[in-house]
PDB file of N, CA and C in Angstrom:
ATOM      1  N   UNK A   1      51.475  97.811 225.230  1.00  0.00           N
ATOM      2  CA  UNK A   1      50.836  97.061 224.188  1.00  0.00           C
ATOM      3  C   UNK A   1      51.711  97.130 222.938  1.00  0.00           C
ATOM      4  N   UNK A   2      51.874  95.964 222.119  1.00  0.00           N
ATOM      5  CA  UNK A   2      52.879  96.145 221.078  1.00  0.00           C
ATOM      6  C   UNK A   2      52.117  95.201 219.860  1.00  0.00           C
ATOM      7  N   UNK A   3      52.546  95.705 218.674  1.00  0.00           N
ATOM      8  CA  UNK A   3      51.786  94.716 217.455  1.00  0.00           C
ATOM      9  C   UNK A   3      52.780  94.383 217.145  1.00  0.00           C
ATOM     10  N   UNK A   4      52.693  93.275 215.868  1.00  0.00           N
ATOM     11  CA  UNK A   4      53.607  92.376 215.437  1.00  0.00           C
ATOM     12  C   UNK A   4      52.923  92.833 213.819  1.00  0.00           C
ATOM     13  N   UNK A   5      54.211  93.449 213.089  1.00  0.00           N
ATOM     14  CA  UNK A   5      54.036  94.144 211.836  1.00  0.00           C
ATOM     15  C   UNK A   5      54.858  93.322 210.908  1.00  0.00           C
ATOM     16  N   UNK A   6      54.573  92.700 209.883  1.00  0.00           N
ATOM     17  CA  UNK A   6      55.164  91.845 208.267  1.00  0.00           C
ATOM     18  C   UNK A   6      56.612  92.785 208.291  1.00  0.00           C
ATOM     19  N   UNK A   7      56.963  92.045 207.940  1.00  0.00           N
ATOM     20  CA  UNK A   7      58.692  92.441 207.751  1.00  0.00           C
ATOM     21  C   UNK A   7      58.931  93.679 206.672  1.00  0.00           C
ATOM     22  N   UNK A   8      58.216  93.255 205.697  1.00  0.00           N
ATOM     23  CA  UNK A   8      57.878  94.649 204.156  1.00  0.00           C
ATOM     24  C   UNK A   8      57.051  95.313 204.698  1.00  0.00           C
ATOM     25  N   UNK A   9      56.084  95.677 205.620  1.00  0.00           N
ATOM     26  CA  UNK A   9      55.416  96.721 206.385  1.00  0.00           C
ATOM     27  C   UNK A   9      56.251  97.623 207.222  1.00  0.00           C
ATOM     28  N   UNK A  10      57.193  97.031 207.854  1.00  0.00           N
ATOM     29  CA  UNK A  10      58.211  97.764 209.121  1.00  0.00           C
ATOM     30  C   UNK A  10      59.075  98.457 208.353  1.00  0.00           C
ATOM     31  N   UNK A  11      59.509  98.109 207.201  1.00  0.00           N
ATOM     32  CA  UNK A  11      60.136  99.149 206.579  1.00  0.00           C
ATOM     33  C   UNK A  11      60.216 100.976 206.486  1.00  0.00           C
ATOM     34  N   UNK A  12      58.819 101.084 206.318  1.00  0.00           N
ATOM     35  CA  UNK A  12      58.709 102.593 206.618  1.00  0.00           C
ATOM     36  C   UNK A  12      58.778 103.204 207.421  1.00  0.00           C
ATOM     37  N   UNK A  13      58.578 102.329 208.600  1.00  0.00           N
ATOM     38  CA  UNK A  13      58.432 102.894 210.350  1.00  0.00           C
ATOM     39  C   UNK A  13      59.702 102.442 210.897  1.00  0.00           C
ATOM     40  N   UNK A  14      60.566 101.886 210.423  1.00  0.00           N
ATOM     41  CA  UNK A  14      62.287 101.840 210.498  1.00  0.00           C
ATOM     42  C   UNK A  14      62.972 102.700 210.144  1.00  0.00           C
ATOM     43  N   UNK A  15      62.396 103.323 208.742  1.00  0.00           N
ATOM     44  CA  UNK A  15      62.929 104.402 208.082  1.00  0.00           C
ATOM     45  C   UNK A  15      62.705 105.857 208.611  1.00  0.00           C
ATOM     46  N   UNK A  16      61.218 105.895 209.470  1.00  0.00           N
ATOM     47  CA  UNK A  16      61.005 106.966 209.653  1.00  0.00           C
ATOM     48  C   UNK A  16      61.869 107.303 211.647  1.00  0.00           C
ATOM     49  N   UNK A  17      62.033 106.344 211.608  1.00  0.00           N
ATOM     50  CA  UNK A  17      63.151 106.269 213.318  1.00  0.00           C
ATOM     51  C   UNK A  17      62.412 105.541 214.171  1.00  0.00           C
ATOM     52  N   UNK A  18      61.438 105.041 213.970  1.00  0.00           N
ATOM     53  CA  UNK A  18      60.384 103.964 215.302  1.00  0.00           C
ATOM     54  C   UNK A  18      61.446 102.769 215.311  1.00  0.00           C
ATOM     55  N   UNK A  19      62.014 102.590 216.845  1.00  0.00           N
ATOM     56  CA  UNK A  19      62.455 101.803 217.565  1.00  0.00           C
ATOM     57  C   UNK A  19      61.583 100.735 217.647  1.00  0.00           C
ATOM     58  N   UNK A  20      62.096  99.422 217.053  1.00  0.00           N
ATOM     59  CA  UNK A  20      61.741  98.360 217.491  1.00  0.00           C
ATOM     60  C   UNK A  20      61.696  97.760 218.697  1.00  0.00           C
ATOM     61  N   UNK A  21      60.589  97.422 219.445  1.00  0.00           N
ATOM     62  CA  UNK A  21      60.033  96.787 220.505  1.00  0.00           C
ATOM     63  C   UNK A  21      60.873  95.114 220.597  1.00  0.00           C
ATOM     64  N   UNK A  22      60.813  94.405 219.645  1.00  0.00           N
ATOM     65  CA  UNK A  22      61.144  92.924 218.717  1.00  0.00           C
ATOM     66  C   UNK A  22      61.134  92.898 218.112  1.00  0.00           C
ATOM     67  N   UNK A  23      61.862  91.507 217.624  1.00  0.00           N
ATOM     68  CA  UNK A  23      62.010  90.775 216.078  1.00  0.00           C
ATOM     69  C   UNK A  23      61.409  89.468 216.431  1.00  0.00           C
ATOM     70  N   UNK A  24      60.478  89.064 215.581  1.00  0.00           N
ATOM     71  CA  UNK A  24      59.994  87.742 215.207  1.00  0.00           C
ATOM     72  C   UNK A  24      61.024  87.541 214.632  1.00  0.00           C
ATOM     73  N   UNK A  25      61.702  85.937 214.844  1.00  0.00           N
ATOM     74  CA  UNK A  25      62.728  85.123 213.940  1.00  0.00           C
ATOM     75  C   UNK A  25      61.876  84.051 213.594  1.00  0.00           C
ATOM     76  N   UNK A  26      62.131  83.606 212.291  1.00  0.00           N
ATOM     77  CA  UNK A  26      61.886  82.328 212.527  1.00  0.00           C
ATOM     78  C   UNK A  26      62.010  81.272 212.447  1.00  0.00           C
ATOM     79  N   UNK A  27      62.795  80.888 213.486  1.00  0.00           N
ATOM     80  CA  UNK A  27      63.307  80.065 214.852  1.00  0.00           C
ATOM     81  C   UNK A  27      62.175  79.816 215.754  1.00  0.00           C
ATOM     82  N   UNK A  28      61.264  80.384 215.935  1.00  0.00           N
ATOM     83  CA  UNK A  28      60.344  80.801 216.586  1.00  0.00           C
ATOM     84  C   UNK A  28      61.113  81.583 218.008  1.00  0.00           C
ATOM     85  N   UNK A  29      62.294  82.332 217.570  1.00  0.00           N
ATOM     86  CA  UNK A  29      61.999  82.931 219.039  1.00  0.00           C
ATOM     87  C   UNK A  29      62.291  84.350 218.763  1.00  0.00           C
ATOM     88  N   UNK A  30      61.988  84.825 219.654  1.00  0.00           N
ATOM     89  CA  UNK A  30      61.753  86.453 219.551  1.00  0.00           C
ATOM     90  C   UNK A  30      62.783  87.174 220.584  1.00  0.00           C
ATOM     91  N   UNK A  31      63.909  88.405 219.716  1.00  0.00           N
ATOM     92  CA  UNK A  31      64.888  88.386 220.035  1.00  0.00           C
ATOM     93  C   UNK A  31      64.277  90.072 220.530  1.00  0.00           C
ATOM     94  N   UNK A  32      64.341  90.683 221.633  1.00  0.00           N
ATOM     95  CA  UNK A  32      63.994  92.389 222.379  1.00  0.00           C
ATOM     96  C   UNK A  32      65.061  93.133 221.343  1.00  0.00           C
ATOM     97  N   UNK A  33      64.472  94.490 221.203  1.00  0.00           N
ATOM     98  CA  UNK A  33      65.236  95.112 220.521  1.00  0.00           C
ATOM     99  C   UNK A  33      65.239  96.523 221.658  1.00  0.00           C
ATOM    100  N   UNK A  34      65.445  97.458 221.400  1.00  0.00           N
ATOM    101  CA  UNK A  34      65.764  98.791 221.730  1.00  0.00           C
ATOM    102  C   UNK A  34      64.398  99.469 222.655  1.00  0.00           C
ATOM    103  N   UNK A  35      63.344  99.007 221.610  1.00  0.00           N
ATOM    104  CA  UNK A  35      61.950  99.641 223.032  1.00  0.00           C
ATOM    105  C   UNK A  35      61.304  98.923 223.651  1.00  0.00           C
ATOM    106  N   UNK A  36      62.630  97.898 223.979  1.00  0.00           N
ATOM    107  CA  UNK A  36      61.084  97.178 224.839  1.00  0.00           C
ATOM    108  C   UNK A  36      61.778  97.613 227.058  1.00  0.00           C
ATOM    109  N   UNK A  37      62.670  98.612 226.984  1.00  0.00           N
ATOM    110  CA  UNK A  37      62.840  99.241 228.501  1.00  0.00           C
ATOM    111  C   UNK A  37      63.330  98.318 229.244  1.00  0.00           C
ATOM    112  N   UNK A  38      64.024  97.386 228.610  1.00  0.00           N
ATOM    113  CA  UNK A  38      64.561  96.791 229.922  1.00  0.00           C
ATOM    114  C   UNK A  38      65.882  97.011 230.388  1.00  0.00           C
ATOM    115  N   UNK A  39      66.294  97.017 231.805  1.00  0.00           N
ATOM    116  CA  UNK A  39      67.545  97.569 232.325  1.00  0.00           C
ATOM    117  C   UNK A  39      68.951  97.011 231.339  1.00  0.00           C
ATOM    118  N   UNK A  40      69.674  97.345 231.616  1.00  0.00           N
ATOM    119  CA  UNK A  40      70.952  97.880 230.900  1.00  0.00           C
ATOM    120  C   UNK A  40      71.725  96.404 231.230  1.00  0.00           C
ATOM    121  N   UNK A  41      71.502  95.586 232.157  1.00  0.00           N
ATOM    122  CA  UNK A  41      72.528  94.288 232.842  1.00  0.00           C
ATOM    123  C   UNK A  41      71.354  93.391 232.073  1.00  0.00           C
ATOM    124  N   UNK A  42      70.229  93.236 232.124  1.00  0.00           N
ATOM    125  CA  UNK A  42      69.241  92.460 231.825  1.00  0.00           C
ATOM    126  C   UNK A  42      69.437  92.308 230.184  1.00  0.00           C
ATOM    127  N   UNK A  43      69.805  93.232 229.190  1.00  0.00           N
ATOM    128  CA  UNK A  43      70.142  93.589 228.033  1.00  0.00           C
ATOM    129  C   UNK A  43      71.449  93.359 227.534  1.00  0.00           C
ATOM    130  N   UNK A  44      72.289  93.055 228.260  1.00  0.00           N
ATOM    131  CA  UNK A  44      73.307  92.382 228.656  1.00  0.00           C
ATOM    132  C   UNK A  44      73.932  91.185 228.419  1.00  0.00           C
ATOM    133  N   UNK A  45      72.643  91.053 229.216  1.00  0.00           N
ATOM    134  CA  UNK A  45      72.463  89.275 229.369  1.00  0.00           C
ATOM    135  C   UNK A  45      72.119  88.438 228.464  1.00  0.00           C
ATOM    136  N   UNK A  46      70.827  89.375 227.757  1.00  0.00           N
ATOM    137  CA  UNK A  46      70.467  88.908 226.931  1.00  0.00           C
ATOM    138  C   UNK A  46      70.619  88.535 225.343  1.00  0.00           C
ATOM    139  N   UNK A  47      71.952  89.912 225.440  1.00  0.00           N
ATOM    140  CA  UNK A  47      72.568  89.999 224.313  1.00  0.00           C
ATOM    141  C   UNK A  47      73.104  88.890 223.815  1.00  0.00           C
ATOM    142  N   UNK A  48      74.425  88.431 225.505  1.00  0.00           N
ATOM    143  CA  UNK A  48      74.612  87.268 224.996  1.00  0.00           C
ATOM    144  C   UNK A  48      74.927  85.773 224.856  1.00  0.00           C
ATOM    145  N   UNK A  49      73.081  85.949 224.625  1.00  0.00           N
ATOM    146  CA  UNK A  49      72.034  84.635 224.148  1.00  0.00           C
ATOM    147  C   UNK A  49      71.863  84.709 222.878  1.00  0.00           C
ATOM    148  N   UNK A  50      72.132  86.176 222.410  1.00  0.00           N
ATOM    149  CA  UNK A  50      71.505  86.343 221.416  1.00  0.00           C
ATOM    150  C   UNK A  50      70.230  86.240 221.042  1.00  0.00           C
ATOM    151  N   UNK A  51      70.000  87.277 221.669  1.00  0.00           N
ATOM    152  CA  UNK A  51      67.979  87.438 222.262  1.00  0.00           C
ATOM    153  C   UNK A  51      67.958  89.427 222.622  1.00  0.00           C
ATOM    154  N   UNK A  52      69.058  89.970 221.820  1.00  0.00           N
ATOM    155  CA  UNK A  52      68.384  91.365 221.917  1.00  0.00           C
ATOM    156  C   UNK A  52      69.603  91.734 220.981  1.00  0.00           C
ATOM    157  N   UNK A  53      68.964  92.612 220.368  1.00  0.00           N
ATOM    158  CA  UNK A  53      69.510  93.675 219.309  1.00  0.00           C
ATOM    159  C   UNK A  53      69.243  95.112 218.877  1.00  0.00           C
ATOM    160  N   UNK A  54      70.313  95.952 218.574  1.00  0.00           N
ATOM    161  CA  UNK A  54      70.154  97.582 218.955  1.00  0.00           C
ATOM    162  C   UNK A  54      69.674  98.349 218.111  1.00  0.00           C
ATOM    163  N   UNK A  55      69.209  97.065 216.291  1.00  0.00           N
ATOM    164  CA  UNK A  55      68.815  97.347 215.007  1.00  0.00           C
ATOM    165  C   UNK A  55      68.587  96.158 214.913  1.00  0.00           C
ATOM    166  N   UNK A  56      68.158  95.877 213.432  1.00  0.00           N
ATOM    167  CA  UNK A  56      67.311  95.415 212.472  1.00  0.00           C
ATOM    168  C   UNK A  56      68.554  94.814 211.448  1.00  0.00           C
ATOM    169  N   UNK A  57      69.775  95.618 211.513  1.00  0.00           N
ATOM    170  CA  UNK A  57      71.090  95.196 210.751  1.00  0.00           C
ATOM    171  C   UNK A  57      71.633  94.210 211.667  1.00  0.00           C
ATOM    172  N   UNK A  58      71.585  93.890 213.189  1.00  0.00           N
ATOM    173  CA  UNK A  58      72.316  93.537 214.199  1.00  0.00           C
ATOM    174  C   UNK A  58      71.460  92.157 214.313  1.00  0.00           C
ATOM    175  N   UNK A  59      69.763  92.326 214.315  1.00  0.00           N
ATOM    176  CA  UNK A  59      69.015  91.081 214.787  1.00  0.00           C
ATOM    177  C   UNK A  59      69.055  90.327 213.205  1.00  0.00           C
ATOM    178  N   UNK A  60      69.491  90.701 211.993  1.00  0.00           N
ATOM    179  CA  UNK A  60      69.613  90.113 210.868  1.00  0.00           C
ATOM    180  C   UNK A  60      71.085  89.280 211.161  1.00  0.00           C
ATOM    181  N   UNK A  61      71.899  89.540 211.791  1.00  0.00           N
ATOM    182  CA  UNK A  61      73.112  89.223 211.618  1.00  0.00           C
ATOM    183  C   UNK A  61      73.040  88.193 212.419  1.00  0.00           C
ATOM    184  N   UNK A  62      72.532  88.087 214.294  1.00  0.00           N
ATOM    185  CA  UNK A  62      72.218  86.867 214.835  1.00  0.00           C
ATOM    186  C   UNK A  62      70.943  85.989 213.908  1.00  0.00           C
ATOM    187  N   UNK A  63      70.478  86.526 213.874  1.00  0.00           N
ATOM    188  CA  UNK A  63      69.331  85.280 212.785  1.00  0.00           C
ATOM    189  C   UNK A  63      70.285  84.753 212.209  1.00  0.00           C
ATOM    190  N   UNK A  64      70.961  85.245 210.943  1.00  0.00           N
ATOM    191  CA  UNK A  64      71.723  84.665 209.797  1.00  0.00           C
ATOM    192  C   UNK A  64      72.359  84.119 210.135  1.00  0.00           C
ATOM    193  N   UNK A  65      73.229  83.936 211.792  1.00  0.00           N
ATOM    194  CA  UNK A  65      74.320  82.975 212.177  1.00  0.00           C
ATOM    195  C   UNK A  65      73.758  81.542 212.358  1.00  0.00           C
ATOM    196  N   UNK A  66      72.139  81.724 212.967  1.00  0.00           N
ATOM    197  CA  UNK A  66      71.259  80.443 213.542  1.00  0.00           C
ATOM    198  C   UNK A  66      71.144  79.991 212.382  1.00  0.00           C
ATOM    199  N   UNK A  67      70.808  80.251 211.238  1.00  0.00           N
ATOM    200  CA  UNK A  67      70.263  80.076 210.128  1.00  0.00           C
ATOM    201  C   UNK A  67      68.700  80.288 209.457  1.00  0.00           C
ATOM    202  N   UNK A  68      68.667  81.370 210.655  1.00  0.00           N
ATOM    203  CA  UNK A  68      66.631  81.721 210.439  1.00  0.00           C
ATOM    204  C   UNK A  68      67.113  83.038 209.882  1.00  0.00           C
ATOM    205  N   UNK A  69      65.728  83.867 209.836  1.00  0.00           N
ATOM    206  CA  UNK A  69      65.440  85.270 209.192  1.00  0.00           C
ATOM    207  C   UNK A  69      64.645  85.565 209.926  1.00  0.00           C
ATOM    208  N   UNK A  70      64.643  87.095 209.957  1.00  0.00           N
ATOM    209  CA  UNK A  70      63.192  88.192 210.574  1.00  0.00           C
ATOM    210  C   UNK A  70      62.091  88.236 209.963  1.00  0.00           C
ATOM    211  N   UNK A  71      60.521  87.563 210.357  1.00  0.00           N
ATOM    212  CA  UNK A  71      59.768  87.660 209.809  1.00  0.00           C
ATOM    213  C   UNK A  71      58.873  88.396 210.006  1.00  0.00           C
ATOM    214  N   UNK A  72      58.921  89.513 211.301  1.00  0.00           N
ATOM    215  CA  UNK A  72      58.276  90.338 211.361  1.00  0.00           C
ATOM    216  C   UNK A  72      58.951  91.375 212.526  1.00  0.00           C
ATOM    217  N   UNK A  73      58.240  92.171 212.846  1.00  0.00           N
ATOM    218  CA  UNK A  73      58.909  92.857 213.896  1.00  0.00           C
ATOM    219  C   UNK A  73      57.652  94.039 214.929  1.00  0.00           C
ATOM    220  N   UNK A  74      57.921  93.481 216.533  1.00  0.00           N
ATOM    221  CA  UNK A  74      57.039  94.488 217.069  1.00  0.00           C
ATOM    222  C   UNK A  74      57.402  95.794 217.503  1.00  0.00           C
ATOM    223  N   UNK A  75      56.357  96.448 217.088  1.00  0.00           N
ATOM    224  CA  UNK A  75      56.497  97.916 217.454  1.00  0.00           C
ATOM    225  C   UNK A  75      55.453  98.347 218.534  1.00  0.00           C
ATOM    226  N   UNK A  76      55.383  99.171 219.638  1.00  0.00           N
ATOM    227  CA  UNK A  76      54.974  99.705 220.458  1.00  0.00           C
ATOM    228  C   UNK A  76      53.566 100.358 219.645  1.00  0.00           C
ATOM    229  N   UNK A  77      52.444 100.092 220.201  1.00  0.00           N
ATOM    230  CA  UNK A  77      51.146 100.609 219.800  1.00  0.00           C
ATOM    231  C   UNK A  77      51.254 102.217 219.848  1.00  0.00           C
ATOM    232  N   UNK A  78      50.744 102.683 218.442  1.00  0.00           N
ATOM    233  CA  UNK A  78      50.816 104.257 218.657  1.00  0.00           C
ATOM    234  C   UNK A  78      49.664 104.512 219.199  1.00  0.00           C
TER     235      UNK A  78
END
């Protein structure tokens, strides 16, 4: 189960080391980040689509190439 947290909310739970699940872009598409467990070739793959990122500095950098931004980001239900 994962929520979808405001971009100025994720801040603290970035800071405090919680691995992002996703990034809402919006582009409308949603790029996997680090917790969402998927195999290592699949992550891969997806990288590059540019649809997974290993931070929050990395999924800012594909957004900014498309020309969207992160508008939120999911984290794994505590």
């Amino acid at each position: 189960m994962t929520s979808l947290v405001d971009i100025e909310d994720a801040r603290g739970r970035l800071a405090s080391g919680e691995q992002p699940y996703a990034f809402e872009i919006s582009d409308r598409v949603t790029m996997v980040g680090p917790a969402c467990g998927f195999g290592t070739d699949y992550l891969r793959h997806l990288r590059t689509e540019g649809r997974y990122a290993e931070s929050v500095e990395e999924a800012n950098q594909i957004a900014d190439a498309r020309g969207a931004t992160i508008i939120g980001i999911w984290f794994v239900k505590r």
